[in-house]
Protein backbone atom coordinates (compact mmCIF):
# COMPACT_ATOMS: atom_id res chain seq x y z
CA UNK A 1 -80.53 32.88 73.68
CA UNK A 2 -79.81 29.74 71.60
CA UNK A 3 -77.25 32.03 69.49
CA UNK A 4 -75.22 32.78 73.00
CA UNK A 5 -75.46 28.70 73.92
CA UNK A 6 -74.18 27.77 70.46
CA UNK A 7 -71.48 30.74 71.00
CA UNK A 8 -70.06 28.87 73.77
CA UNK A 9 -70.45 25.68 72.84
CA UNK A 10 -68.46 26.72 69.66
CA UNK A 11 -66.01 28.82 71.95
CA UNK A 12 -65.34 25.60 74.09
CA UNK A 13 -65.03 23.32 71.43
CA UNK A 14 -62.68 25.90 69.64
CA UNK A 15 -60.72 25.86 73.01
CA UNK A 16 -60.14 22.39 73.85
CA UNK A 17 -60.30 20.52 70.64
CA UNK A 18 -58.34 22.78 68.99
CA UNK A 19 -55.40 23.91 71.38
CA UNK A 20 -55.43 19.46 71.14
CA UNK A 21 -55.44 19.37 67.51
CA UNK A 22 -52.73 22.02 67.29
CA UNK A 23 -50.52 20.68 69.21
CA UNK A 24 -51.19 17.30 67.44
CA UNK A 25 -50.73 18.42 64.32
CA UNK A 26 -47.11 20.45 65.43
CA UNK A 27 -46.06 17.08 66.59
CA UNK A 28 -46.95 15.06 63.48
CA UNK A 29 -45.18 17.40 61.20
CA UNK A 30 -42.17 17.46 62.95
CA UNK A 31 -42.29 13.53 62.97
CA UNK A 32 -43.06 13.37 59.35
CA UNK A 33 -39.88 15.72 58.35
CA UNK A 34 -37.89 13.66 60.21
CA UNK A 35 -39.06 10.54 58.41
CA UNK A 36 -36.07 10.95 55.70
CA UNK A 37 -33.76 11.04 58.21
CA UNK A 38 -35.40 7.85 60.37
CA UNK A 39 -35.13 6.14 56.94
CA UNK A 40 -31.88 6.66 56.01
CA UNK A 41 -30.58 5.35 59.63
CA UNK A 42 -32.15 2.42 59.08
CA UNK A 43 -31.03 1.94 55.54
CA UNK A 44 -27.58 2.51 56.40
CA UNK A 45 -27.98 0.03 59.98
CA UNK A 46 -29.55 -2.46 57.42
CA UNK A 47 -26.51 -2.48 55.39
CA UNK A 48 -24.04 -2.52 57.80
CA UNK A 49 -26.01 -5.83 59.16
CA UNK A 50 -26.07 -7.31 55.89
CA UNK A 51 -22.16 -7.18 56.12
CA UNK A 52 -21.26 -7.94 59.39
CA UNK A 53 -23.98 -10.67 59.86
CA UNK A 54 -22.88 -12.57 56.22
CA UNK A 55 -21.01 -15.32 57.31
CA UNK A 56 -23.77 -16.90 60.22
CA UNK A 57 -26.88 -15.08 57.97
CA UNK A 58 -25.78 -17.02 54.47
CA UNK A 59 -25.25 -20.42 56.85
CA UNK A 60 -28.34 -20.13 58.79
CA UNK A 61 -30.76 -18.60 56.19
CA UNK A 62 -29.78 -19.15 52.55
CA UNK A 63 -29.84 -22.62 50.85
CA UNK A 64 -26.22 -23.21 49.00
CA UNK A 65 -27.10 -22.64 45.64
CA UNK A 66 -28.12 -19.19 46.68
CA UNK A 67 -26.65 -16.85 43.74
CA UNK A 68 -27.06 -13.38 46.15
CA UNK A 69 -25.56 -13.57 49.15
CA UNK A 70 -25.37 -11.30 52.40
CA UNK A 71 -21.86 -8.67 52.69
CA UNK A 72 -22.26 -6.71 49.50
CA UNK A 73 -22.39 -3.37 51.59
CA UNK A 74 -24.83 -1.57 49.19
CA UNK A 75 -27.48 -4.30 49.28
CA UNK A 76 -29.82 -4.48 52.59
CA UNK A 77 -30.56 -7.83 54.42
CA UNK A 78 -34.45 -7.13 53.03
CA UNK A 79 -33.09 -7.13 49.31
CA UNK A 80 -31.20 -10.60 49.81
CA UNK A 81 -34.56 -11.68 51.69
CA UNK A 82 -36.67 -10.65 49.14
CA UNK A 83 -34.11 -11.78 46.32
CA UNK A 84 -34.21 -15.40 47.54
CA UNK A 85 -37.56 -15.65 48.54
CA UNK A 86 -38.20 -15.61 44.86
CA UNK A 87 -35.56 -17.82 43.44
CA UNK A 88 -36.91 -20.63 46.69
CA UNK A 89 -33.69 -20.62 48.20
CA UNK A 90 -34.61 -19.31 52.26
CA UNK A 91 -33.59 -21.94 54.65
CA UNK A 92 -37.31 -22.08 57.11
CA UNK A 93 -35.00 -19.62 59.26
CA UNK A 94 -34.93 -16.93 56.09
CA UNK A 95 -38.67 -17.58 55.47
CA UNK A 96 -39.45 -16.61 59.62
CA UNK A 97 -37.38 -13.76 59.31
CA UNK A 98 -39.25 -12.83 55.81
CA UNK A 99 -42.67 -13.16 57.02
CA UNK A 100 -41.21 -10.80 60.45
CA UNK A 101 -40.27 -8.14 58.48
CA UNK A 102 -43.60 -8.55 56.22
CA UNK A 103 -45.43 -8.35 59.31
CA UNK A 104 -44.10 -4.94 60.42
CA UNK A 105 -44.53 -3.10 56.68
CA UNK A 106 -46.64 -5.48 54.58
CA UNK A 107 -45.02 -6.82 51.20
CA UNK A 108 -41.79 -5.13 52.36
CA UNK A 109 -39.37 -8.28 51.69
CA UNK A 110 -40.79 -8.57 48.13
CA UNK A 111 -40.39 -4.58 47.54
CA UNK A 112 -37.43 -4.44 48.24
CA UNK A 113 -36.35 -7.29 45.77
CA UNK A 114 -37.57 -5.66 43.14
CA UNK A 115 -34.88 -2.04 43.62
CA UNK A 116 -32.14 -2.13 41.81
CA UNK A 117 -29.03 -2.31 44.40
C-alpha cells in the first residue's frame, strides 16, 4: 500500500511540476537564444544615441576638458560614461546617469570603458 501512495504522489508531482517546469524551461531557452539579438538592438540604439544626443549630452554631462566626447558612431554612450568617469570629468548630471545605468547591470559603466571601441 505505501508503494501505490508513493506511486501517485510521484505520478502527481510528475504531472504538475513537470508539465510547469517544461513549459518553463521552453520559454527560457527561447529567451536566452534571443539574448544576441536583444543585445545587439541595444548596442546599435546605444550608438545611434551617442550620436544624435552629442551636442546637449557633451554640454550637460561632460566637463570641457573632456578628451572623448559623445557622436563617434562606433562608441556607445556607456563607453564615454565609463571613459570619463575615470579621467573625473562627468558633470553631477554624467555621474546620475553613471550610477543609473550601474544600477540596472552592476559595474556596467566601468566595463564598458575598458573595450576597445
Amino acid at each position: 500500500m505505501k508503494n501505490l501512495i508513493l506511486l501517485i504522489i510521484a505520478l502527481f508531482l510528475f504531472i504538475t511540476i513537470g508539465s510547469v517546469s517544461f513549459v518553463y524551461t521552453v520559454i527560457k531557452r527561447l529567451l536566452n537564444a534571443c539574448n544576441s539579438y536583444f543585445w545587439q538592438i541595444s548596442l546599435s540604439l546605444d550608438q545611434s544615441g551617442n550620436v544624435i544626443c552629442q551636442d546637449p549630452f557633451n554640454d550637460i554631462l561632460l566637463k570641457p576638458e573632456a578628451e572623448v566626447k559623445f557622436g563617434n558612431e562606433d562608441q556607445t554612450i556607456s563607453y564615454v560614461l565609463g571613459v570619463n568617469k575615470k579621467e573625473g570629468h562627468l558633470f553631477f548630471a554624467g555621474k546620475v546617469l553613471a550610477w543609473i545605468i550601474n544600477l540596472i547591470d552592476k559595474m556596467h559603466i566601468e566595463k564598458a570603458a575598458e573595450t576597445k571601441q
